[in-house]
Protein backbone atom coordinates (compact mmCIF):
# COMPACT_ATOMS: atom_id res chain seq x y z
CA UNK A 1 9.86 -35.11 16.05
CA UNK A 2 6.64 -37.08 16.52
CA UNK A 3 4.94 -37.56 20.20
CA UNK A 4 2.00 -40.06 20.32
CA UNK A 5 0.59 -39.82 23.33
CA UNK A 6 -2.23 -42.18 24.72
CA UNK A 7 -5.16 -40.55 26.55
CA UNK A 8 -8.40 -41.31 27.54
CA UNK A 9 -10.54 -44.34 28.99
CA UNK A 10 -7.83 -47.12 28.37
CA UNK A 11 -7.21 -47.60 32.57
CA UNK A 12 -10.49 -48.41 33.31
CA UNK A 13 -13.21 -50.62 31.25
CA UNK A 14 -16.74 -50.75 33.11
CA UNK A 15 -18.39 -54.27 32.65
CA UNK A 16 -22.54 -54.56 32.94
CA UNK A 17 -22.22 -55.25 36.67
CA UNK A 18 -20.43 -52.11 37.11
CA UNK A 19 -17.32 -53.66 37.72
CA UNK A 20 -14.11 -53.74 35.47
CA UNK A 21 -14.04 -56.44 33.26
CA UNK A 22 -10.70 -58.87 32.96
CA UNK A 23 -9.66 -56.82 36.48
CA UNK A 24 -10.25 -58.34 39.76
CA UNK A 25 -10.19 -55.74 42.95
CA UNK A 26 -9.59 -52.91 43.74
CA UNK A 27 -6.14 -53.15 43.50
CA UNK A 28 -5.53 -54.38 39.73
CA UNK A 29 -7.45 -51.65 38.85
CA UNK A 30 -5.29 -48.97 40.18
CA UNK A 31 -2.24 -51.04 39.11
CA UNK A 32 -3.80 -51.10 35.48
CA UNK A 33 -4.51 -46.81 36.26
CA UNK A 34 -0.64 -46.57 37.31
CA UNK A 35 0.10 -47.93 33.98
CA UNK A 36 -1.94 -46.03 31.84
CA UNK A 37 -0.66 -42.87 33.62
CA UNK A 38 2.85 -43.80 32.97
CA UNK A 39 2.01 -44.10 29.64
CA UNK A 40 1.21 -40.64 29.11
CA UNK A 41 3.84 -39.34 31.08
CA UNK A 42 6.50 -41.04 28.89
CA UNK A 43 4.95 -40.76 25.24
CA UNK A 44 6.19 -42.76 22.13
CA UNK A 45 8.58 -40.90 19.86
CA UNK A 46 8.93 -41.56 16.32
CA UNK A 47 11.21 -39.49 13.85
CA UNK A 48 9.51 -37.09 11.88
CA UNK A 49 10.87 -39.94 8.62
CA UNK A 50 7.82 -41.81 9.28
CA UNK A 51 5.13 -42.14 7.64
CA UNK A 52 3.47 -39.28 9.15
CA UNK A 53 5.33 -36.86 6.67
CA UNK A 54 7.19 -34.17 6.93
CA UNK A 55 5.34 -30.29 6.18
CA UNK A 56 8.35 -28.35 4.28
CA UNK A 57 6.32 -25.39 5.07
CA UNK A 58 7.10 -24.94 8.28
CA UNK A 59 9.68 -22.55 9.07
CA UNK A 60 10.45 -21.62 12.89
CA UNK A 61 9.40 -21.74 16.52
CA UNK A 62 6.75 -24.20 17.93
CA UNK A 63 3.86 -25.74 16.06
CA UNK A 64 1.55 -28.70 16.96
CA UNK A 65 -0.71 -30.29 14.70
CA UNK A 66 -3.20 -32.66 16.62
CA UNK A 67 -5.27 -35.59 14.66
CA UNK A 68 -7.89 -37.16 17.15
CA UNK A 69 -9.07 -40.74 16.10
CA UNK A 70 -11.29 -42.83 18.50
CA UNK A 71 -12.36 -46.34 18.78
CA UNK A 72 -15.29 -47.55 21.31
CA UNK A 73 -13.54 -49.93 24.09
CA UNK A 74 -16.74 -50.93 25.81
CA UNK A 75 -17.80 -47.76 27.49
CA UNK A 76 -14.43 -46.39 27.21
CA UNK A 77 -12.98 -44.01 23.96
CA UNK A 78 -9.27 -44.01 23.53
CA UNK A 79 -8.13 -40.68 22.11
CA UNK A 80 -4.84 -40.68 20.30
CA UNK A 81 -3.28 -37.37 20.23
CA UNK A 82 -0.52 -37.08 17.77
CA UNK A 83 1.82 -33.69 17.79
CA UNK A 84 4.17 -32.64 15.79
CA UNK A 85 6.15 -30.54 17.75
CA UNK A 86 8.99 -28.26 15.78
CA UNK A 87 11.72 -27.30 18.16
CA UNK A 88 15.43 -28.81 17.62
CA UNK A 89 14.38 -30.41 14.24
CA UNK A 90 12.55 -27.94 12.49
CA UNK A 91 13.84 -27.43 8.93
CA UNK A 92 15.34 -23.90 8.32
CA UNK A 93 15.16 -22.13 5.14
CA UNK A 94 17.63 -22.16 2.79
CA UNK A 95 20.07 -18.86 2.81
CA UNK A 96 21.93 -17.51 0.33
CA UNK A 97 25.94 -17.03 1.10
CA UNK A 98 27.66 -17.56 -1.92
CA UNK A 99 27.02 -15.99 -5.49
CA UNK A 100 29.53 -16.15 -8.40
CA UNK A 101 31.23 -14.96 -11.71
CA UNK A 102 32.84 -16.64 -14.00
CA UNK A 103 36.11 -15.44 -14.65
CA UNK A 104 39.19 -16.10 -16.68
CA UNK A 105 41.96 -14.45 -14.52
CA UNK A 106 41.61 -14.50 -10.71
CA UNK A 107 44.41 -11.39 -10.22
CA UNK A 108 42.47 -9.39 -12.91
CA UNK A 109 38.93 -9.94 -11.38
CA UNK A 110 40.22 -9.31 -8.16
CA UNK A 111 41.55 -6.24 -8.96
CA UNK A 112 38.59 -5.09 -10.46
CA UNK A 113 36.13 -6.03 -7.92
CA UNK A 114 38.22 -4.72 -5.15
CA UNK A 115 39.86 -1.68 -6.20
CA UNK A 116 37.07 -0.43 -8.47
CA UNK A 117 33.89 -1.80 -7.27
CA UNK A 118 35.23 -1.40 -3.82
CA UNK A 119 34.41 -5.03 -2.24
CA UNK A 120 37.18 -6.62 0.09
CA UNK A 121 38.81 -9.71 -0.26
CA UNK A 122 37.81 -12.75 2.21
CA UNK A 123 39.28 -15.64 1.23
CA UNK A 124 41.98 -16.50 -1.15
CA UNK A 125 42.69 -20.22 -0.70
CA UNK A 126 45.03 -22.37 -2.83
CA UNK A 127 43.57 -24.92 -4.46
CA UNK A 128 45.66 -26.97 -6.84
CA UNK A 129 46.75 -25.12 -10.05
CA UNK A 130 44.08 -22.12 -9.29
CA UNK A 131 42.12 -20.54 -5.58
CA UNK A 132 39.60 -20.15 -3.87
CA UNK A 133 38.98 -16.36 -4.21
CA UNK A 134 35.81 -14.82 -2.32
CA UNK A 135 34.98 -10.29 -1.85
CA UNK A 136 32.63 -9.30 0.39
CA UNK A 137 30.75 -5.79 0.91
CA UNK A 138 33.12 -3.80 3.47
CA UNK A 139 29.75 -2.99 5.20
CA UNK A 140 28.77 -6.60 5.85
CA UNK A 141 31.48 -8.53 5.94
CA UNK A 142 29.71 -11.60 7.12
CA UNK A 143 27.04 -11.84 4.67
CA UNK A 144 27.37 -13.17 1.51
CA UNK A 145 30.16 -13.71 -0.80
CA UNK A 146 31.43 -13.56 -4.32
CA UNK A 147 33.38 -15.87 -5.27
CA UNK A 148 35.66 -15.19 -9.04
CA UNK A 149 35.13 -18.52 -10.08
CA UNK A 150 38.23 -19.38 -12.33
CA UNK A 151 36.73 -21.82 -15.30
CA UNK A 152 35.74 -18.20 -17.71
CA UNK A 153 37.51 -20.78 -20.48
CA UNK A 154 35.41 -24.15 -19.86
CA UNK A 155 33.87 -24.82 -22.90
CA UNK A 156 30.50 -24.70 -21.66
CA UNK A 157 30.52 -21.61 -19.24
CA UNK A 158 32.05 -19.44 -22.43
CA UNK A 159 29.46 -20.75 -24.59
CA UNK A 160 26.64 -19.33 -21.66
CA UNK A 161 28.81 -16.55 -21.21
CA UNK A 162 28.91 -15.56 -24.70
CA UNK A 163 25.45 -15.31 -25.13
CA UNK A 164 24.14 -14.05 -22.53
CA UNK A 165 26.70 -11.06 -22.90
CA UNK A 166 25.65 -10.76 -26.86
CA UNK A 167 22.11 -10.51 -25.08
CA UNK A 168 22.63 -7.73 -23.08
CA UNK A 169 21.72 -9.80 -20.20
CA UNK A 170 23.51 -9.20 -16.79
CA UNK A 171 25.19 -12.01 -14.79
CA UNK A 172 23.81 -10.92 -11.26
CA UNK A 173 23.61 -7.53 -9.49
CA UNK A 174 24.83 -5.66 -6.72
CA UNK A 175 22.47 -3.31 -4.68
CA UNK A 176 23.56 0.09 -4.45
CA UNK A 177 22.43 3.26 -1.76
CA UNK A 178 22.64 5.98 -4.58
CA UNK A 179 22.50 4.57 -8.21
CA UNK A 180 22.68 8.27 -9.39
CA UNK A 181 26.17 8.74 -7.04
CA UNK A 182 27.88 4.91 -7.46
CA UNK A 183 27.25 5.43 -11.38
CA UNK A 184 29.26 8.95 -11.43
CA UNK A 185 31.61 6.95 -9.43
CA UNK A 186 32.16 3.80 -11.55
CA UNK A 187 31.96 5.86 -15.05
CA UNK A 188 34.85 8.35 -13.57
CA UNK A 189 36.98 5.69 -12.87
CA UNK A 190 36.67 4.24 -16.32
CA UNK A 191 33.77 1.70 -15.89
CA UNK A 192 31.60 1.22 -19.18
CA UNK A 193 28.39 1.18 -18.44
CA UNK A 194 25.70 0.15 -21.36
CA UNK A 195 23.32 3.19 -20.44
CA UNK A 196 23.04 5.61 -17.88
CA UNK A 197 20.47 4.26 -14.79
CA UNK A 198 17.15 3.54 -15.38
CA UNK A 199 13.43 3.82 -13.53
CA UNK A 200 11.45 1.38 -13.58
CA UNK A 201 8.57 1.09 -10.63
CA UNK A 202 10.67 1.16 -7.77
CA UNK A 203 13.99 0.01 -9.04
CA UNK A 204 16.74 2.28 -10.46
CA UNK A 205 19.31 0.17 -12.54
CA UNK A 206 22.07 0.08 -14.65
CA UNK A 207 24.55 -2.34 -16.21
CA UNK A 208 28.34 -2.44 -16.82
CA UNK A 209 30.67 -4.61 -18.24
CA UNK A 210 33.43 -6.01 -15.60
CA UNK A 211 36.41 -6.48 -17.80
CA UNK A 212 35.96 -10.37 -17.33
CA UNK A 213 33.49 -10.76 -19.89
CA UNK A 214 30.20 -10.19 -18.10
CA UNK A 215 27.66 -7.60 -17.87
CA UNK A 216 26.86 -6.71 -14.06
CA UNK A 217 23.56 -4.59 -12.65
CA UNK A 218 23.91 -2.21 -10.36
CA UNK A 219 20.56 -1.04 -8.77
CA UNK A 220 18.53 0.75 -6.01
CA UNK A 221 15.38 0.22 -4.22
CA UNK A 222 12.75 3.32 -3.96
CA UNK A 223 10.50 3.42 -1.42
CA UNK A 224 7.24 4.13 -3.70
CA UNK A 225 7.09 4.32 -7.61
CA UNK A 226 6.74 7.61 -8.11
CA UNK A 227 9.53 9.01 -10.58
């Protein structure tokens, strides 16, 4: 939200003769005072959809941006002190909670990514002629999903899916702890992976093939790049 607050030399306007001009006694002039003060106590708001803009790149907490401008009332200077202030409104940054794959059969997939991969269902919701399937890691269960998106034979998606498979390319990837361990894992259980992990800087990483027609990374995170 936008505050415009009025401040300065607006109550009072000296004349030549030392007295205020357009104000007659003592008394108007602390009337005209009173008025000014309530003013500032009780600023003009204007949504932040004005034509003041809106900065995308703010992100949290409180920020104020002042912009002084002045103009000479006889001896006076009104300041205009504009602030943005970013509490309730501030725009928050976009988070990622839902990933998918494209898949053909939701039972299939599920099995998969559940009993092999070892996610956890969330939510299986019907939805017509087909669900609303979601897995989540067992060790955060409230961060983002997966959902085994059921349209593996739209035209379009097995088109993309096609070739990006014939490219070797992965659909997403899944971090892992221990590469070295989850790919001993995966490959004992009958997973086919397309090569055993690789080094590269400070990412390990391998891919398999899900039995749904994709190619999934796994990968892990060093903390220098040392091999």
């Amino acid at each position: 939200m936008i505050r415009v607050e009025a401040k300065g030399s607006c109550c009072a306007q000296p004349g030549r003769n030392g007295r205020h001009e357009g104000i007659e006694g003592k008394n108007a002039a602390t009337e005209r005072t009173s008025r000014c003060e309530s003013r500032r106590q009780t600023p003009r708001s204007i949504e932040s959809g004005s034509s003041f803009g809106y900065d995308s790149g703010v992100r949290s907490g409180k920020w104020e941006m002042s912009a002084y401008t002045s103009r000479q009332i006889g001896l006076g200077v009104l300041l205009a002190h504009v602030h943005w202030e970013v509490g309730q409104g501030v725009r928050k940054a976009m988070k990622i909670r839902l990933e998918s794959v494209f898949i053909s059969d939701i039972d299939k997939a599920l099995a998969f990514y559940t009993d092999v991969l070892g996610f956890v269902k969330k939510a299986d919701i019907p939805m017509g002629d087909t669900r609303y399937v979601t897995v989540v890691s067992p060790d955060e269960p409230d961060a983002a999903e997966l959902m085994l998106e059921p349209c593996g034979e739209h035209p379009a998606t097995k088109v993309f899916k096609k070739a990006i498979y014939d490219e070797g390319l992965p659909l997403t990837a899944f971090l892992v702890e221990d590469i070295a361990k989850e790919y001993q894992r995966l490959t004992e259980l009958g997973v086919e992976f397309r090569s055993a992990p690789e080094r590269h800087g400070t990412e390990s990483m391998a891919t398999f093939d899900d039995t749904c027609g994709n190619l999934i990374m796994i990968y892990q995170t060093h903390s220098d790049a040392s091999g």
